[in-house]
Protein backbone atom coordinates (compact mmCIF):
# COMPACT_ATOMS: atom_id res chain seq x y z
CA UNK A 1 96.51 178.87 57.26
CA UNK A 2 95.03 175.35 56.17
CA UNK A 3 91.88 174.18 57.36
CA UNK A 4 92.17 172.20 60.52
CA UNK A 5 91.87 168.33 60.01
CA UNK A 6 92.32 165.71 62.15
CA UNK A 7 94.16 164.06 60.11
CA UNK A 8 95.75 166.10 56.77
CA UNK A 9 96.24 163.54 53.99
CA UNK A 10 95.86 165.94 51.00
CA UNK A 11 98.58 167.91 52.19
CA UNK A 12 101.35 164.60 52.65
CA UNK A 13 100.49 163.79 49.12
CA UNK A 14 100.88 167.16 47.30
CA UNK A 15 104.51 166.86 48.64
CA UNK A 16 105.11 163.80 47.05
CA UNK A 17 102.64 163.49 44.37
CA UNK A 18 105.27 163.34 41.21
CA UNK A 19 106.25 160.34 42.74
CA UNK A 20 103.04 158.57 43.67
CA UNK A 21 101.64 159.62 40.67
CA UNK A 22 104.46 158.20 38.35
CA UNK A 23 104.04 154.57 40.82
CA UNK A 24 100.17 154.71 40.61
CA UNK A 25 99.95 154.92 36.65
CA UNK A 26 103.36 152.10 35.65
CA UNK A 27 101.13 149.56 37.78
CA UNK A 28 97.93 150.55 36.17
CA UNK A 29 100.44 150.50 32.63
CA UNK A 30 101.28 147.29 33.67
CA UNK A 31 98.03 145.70 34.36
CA UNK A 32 99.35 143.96 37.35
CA UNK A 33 96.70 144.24 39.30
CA UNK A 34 96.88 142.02 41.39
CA UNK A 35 100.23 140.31 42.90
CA UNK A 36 102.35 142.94 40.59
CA UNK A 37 106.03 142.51 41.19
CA UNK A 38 105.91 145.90 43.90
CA UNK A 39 103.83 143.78 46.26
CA UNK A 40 106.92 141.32 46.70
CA UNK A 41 109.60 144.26 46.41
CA UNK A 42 107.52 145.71 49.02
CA UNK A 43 107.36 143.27 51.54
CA UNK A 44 111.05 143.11 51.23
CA UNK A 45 111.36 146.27 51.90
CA UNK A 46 108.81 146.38 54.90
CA UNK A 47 110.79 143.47 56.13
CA UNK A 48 114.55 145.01 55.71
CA UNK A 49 112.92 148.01 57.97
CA UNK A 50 111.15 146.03 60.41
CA UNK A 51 114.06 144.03 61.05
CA UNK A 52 111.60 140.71 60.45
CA UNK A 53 112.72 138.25 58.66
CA UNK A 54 109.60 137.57 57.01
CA UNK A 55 106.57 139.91 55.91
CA UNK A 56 103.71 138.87 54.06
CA UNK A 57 100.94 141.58 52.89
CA UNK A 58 97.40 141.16 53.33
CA UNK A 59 93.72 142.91 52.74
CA UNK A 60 94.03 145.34 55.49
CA UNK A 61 94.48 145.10 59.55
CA UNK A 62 91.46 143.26 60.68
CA UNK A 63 92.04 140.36 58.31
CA UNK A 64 95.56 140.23 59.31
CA UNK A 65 94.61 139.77 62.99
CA UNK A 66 92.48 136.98 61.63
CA UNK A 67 94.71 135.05 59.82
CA UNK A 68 97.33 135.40 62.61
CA UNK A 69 94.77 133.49 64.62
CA UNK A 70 94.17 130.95 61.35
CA UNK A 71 97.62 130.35 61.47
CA UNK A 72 98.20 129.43 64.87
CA UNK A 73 95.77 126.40 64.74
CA UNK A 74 93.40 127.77 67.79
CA UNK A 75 90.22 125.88 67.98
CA UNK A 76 86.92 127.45 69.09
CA UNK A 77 86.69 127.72 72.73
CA UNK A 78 90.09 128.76 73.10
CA UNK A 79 90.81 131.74 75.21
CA UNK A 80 92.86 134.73 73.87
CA UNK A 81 93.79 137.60 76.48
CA UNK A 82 93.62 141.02 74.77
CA UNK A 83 92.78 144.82 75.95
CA UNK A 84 89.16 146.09 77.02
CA UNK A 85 90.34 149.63 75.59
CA UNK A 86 91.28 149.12 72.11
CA UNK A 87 89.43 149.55 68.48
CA UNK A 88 86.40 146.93 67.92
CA UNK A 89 88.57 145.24 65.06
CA UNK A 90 90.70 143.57 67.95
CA UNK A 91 88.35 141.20 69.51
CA UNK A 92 86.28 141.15 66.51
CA UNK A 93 87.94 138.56 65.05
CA UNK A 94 88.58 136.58 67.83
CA UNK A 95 84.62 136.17 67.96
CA UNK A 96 84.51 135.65 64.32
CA UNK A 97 86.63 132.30 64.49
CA UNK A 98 84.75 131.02 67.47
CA UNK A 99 87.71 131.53 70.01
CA UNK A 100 86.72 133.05 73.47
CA UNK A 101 87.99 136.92 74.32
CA UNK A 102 89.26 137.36 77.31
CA UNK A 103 89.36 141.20 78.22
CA UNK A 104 91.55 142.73 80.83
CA UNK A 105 92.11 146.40 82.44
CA UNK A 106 94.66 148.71 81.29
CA UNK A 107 97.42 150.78 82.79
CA UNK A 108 96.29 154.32 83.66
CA UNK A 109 99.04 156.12 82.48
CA UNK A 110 99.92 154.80 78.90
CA UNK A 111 96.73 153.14 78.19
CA UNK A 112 98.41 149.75 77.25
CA UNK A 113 97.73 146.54 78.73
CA UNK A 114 97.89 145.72 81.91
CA UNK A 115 100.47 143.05 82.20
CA UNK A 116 99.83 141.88 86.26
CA UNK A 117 95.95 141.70 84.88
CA UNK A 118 97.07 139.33 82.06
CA UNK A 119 98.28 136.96 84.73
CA UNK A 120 95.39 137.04 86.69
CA UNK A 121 93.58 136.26 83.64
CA UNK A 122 95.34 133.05 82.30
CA UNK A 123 93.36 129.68 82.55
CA UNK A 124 94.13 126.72 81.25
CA UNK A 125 91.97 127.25 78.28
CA UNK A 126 94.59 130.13 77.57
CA UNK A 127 96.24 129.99 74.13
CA UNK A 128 97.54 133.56 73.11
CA UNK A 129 97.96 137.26 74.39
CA UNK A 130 96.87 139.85 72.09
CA UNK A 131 98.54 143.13 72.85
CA UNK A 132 97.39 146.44 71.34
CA UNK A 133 100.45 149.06 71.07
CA UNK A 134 97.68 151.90 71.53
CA UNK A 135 98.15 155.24 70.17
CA UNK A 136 101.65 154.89 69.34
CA UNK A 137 103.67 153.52 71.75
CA UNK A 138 104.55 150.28 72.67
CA UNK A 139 103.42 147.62 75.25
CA UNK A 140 105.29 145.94 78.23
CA UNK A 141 106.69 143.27 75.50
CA UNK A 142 109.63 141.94 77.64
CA UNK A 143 106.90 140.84 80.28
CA UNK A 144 104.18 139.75 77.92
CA UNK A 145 107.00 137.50 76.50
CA UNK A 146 108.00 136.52 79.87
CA UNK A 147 104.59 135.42 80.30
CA UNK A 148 103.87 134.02 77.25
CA UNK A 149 106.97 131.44 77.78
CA UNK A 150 105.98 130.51 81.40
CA UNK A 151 102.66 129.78 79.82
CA UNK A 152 103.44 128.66 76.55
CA UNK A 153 101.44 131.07 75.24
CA UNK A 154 101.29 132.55 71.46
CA UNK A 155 101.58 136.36 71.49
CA UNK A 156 100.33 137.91 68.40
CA UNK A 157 100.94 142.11 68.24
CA UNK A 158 98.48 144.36 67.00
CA UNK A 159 100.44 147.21 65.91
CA UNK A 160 98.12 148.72 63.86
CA UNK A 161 98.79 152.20 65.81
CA UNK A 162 102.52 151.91 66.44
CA UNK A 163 104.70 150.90 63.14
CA UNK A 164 108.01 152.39 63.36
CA UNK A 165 107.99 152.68 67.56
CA UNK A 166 110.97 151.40 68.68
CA UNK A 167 110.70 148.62 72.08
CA UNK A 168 113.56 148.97 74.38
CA UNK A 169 114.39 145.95 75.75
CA UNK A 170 115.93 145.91 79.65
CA UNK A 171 119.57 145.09 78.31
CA UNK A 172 119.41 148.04 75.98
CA UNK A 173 118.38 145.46 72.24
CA UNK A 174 115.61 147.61 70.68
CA UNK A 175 113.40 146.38 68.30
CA UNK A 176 110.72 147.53 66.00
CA UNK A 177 106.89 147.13 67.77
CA UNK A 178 105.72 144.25 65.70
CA UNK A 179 108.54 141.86 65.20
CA UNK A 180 109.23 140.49 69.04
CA UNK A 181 105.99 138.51 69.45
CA UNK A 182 105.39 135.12 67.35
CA UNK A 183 103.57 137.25 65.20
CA UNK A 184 102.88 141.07 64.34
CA UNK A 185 99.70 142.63 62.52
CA UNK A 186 99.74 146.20 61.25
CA UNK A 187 97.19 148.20 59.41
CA UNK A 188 97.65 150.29 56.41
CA UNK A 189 94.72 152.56 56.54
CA UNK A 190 95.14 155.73 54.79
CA UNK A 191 95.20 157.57 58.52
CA UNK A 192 98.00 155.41 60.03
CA UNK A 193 101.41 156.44 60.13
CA UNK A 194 102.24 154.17 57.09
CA UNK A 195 98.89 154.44 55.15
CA UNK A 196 97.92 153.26 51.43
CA UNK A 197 95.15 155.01 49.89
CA UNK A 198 92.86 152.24 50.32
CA UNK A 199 92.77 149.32 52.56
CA UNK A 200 96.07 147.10 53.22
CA UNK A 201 97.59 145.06 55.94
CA UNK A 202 100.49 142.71 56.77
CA UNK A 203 101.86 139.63 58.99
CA UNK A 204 105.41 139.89 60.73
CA UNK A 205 107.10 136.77 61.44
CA UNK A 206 110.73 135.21 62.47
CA UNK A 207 109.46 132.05 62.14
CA UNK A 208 109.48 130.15 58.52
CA UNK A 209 106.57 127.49 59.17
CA UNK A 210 104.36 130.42 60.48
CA UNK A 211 105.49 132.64 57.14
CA UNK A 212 104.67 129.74 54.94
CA UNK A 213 101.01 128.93 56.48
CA UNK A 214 100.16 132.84 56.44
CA UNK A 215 101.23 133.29 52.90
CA UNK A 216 99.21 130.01 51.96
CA UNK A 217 95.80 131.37 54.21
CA UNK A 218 96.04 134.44 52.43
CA UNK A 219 95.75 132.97 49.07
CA UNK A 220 93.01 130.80 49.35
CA UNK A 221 94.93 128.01 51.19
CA UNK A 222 97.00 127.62 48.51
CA UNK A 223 101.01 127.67 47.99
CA UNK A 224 100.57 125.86 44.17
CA UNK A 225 98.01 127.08 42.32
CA UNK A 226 94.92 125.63 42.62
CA UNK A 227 96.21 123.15 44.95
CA UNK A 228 94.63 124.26 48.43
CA UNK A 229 96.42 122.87 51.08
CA UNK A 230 94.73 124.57 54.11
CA UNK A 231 91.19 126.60 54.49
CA UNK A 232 91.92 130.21 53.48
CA UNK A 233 90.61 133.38 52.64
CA UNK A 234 91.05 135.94 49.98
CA UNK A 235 92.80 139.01 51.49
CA UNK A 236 95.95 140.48 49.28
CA UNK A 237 97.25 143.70 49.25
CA UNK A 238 96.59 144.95 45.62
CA UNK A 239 99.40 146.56 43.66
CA UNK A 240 98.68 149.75 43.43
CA UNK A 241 98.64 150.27 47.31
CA UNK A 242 102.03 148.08 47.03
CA UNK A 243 103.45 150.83 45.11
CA UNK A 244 102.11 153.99 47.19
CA UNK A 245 103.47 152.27 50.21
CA UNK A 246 106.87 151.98 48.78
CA UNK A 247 106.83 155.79 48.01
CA UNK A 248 105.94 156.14 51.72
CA UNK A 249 108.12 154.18 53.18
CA UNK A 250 111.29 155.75 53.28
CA UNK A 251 109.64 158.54 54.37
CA UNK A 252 108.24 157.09 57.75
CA UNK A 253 111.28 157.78 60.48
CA UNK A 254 110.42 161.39 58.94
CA UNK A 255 106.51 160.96 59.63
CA UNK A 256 107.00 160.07 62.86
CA UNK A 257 109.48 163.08 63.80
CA UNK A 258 106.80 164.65 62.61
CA UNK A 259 104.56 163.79 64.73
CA UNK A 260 106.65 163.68 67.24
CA UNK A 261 107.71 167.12 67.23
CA UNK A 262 103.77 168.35 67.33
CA UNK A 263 103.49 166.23 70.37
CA UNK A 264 106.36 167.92 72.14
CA UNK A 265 104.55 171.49 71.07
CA UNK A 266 101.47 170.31 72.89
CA UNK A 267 103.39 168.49 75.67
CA UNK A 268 105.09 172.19 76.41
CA UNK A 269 102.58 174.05 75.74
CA UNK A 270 99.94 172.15 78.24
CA UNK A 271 102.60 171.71 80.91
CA UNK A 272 101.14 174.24 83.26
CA UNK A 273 97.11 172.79 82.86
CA UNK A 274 96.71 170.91 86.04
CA UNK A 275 92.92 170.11 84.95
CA UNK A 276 94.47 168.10 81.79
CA UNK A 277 97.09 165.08 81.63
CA UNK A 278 99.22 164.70 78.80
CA UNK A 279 100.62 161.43 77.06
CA UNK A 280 103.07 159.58 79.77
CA UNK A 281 105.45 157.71 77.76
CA UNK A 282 106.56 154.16 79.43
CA UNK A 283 110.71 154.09 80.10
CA UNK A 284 110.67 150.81 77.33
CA UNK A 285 108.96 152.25 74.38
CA UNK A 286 109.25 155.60 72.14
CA UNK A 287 106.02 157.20 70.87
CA UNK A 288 105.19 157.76 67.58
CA UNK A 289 101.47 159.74 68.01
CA UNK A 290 99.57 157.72 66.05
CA UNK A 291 96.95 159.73 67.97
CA UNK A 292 97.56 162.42 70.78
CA UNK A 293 95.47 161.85 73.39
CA UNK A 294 95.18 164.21 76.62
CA UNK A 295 92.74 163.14 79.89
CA UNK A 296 90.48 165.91 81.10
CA UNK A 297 90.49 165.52 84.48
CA UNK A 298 87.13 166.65 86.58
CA UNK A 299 84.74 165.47 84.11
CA UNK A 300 85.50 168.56 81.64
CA UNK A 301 86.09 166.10 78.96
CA UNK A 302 82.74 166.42 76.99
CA UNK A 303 82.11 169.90 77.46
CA UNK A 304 85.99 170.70 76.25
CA UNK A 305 84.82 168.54 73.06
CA UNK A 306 81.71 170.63 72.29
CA UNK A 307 84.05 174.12 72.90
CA UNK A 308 86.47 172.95 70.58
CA UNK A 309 83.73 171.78 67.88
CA UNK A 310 82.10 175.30 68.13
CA UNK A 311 85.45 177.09 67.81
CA UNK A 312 86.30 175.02 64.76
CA UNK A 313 88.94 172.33 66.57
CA UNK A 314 88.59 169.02 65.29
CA UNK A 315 88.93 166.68 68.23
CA UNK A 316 87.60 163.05 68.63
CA UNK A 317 87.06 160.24 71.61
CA UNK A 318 89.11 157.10 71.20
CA UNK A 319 86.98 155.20 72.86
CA UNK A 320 83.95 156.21 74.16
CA UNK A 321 82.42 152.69 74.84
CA UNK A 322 84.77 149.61 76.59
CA UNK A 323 84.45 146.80 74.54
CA UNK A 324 82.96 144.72 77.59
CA UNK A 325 79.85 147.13 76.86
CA UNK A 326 78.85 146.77 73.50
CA UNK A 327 76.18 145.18 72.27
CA UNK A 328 78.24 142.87 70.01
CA UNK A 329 79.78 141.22 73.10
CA UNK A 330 77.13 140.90 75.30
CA UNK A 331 77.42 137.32 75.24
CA UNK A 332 80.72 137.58 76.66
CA UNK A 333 79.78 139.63 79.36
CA UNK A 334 81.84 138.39 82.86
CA UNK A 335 81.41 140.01 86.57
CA UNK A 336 85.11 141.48 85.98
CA UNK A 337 85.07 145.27 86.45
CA UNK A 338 87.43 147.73 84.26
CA UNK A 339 88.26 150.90 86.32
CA UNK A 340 90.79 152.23 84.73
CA UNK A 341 89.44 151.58 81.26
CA UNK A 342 86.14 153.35 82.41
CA UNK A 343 87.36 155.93 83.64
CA UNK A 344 89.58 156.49 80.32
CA UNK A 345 86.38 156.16 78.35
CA UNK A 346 85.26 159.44 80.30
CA UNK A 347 88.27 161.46 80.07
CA UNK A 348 90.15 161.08 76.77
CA UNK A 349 90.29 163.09 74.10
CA UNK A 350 92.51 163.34 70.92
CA UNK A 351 93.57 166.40 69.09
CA UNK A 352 94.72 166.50 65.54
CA UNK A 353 97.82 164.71 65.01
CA UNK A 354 99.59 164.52 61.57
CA UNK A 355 102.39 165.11 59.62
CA UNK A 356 101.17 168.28 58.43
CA UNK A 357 100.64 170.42 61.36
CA UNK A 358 102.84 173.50 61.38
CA UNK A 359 103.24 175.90 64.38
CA UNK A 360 100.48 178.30 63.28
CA UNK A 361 97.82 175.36 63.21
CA UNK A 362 99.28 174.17 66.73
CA UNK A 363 99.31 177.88 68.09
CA UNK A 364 95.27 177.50 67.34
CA UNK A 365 94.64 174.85 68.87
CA UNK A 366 96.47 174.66 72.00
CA UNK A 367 94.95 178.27 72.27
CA UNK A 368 91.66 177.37 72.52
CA UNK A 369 92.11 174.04 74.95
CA UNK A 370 93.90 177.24 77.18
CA UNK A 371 91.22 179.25 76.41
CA UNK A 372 88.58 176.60 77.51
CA UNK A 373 90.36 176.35 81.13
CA UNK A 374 90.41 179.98 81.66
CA UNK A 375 87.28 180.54 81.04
């Protein structure tokens, strides 16, 4: 059996290792370093997948968040609406450009924002909602957009966790997490569902003035060369992760059955654990188990994570501290209480999830969460 990993990247590239091997070595042939013709034939690609009509690659997620907020024009001071429970990278940026980060509570069972805590939370200082599609699945988008119109309101989408999850809208339209707000941000961390083997990122957008800006921040400001037209910042996805991503690609519906189908082996195979909770999936979204995350109910959830470490499990806590208490944003800190995402912070826990696991591997470890709870 193969050593348990959290996350099995060795084993996804063996399988297709002719391929990214032959990609890897005709960029490096080709010297193209840097804004080689695959970065372009990617983003095409991404784009024909996404259903977006535009898609413009960046450094990696973080700046892409960033430069969503560059390209919207917000001016310090301005408040933007985003999740308490989310990875730092969120809010970080929001800080980073001077704007003001407005947290709000989460929903208990998918661990998405909360949309009736958005409302409470807009101000006329309010510019944009930043929703997180955590873990894998998506958001409430047809009421963030609802409020985002009342409001007038940008909504940018951090779908770092969720590319290729599917948003069911109430009339039956789907479309892909990522291309419904004004504009989407993904990640292409090695980890993630679609990951390089470096750092990468991209912008979604339906809109041509916003796909013209964010191609122009990217590059320095500049849409002729060295004629800078805007304040901008060096972030491009190099061509050699262009060309592993475009190996990966077409493989990603396949990636995420993947995953699913591991989910659904620990879904069954917990179904009778009344001290754990499994992933709830909301009625508008598919998941695609970016991470699978269980609560431990009766504050087991620590001492599960040390049984598991000892028995050679691999298991991790996304996240153990809200944002509202780290240091970094003490200066933000507001009277407004987080219950739910407090409570999450106590109880979560995560066990391997990739496109490698095979029955034996999940046999192991569901057998020794059981084992835990019978002891």
């Amino acid at each position: 059996m193969q050593e348990l990993s959290m996350v099995d990247l060795k084993n996804q590239y063996l399988k297709i290792k002719t391929e990214i091997d032959q990609s890897i070595l005709s960029v490096i042939d080709s010297t193209h370093f840097i804004k080689g013709p695959e970065v372009k034939q990617f983003q095409d690609e991404l784009a024909v997948y996404m259903g977006a009509k535009h898609v413009i690659a960046c450094g990696n997620g973080t700046d892409a968040l960033q430069i969503a907020m560059m390209a919207l024009n917000l001016v310090p001071g301005d408040e933007i609406i985003t999740t308490n429970f989310t990875f730092i990278a969120t809010v970080e940026v929001i800080a980073l450009l001077g704007l003001k980060p407005i947290l709000v509570d989460v929903d208990s069972e998918t661990f998405n924002i909360d949309v009736e805590q958005i409302e409470k939370a807009i101000t006329p200082r309010t510019k944009a909602i930043v929703p997180v599609h955590l873990f894998g699945q998506c958001a409430n988008m047809e009421r963030i957009m609802e409020l985002a119109e009342k409001h007038k309101l940008f909504v940018i989408e951090d779908n770092a966790q969720a590319i290729g999850a599917d948003y069911i809208f109430s009339n039956g339209t789907l479309k892909k997490a990522g291309t419904i707000g004004h504009i989407g941000c993904t990640s292409f961390f090695p980890s993630k569902n679609l990951g390089c083997y470096g750092d990468g990122g991209a912008l979604m957008t339906n809109d041509d003035v916003l796909a013209e800006k964010i191609s122009s921040i990217v590059n320095h400001g500049m849409k002729v060369r060295y004629y800078h037209d805007r304040i901008g910042v060096n972030s491009r996805l190099d061509t050699i992760q262009a060309a592993v991503l475009r190996v990966k690609l077409p493989r990603l519906d396949a990636y995420n059955k993947a995953r699913q189908w591991a989910a659904d082996f620990y879904n069954h195979t917990f179904n009778d654990i009344t001290q754990l909770e499994t992933p709830k999936v909301a009625p508008f979204t598919n998941h695609i188990y970016h991470q699978y995350t269980l609560k431990i109910n009766a504050g087991k959830r620590d001492a599960l994570k040390k049984w598991l470490d000892d028995n050679g499990v691999p298991a991790m806590v996304y996240y153990p501290v809200p944002l509202d208490k780290q240091k970094a944003f003490e200066v933000y800190k507001t009277a407004t209480v987080f219950p739910v995402t407090d409570a999450l912070c106590q109880s979560v826990i995560s066990l391997p999830m990739h496109t490698e696991l095979d029955e034996e591997q999940l046999r192991l470890i569901t057998s020794k969460v059981i084992e835990f709870f019978k002891k």
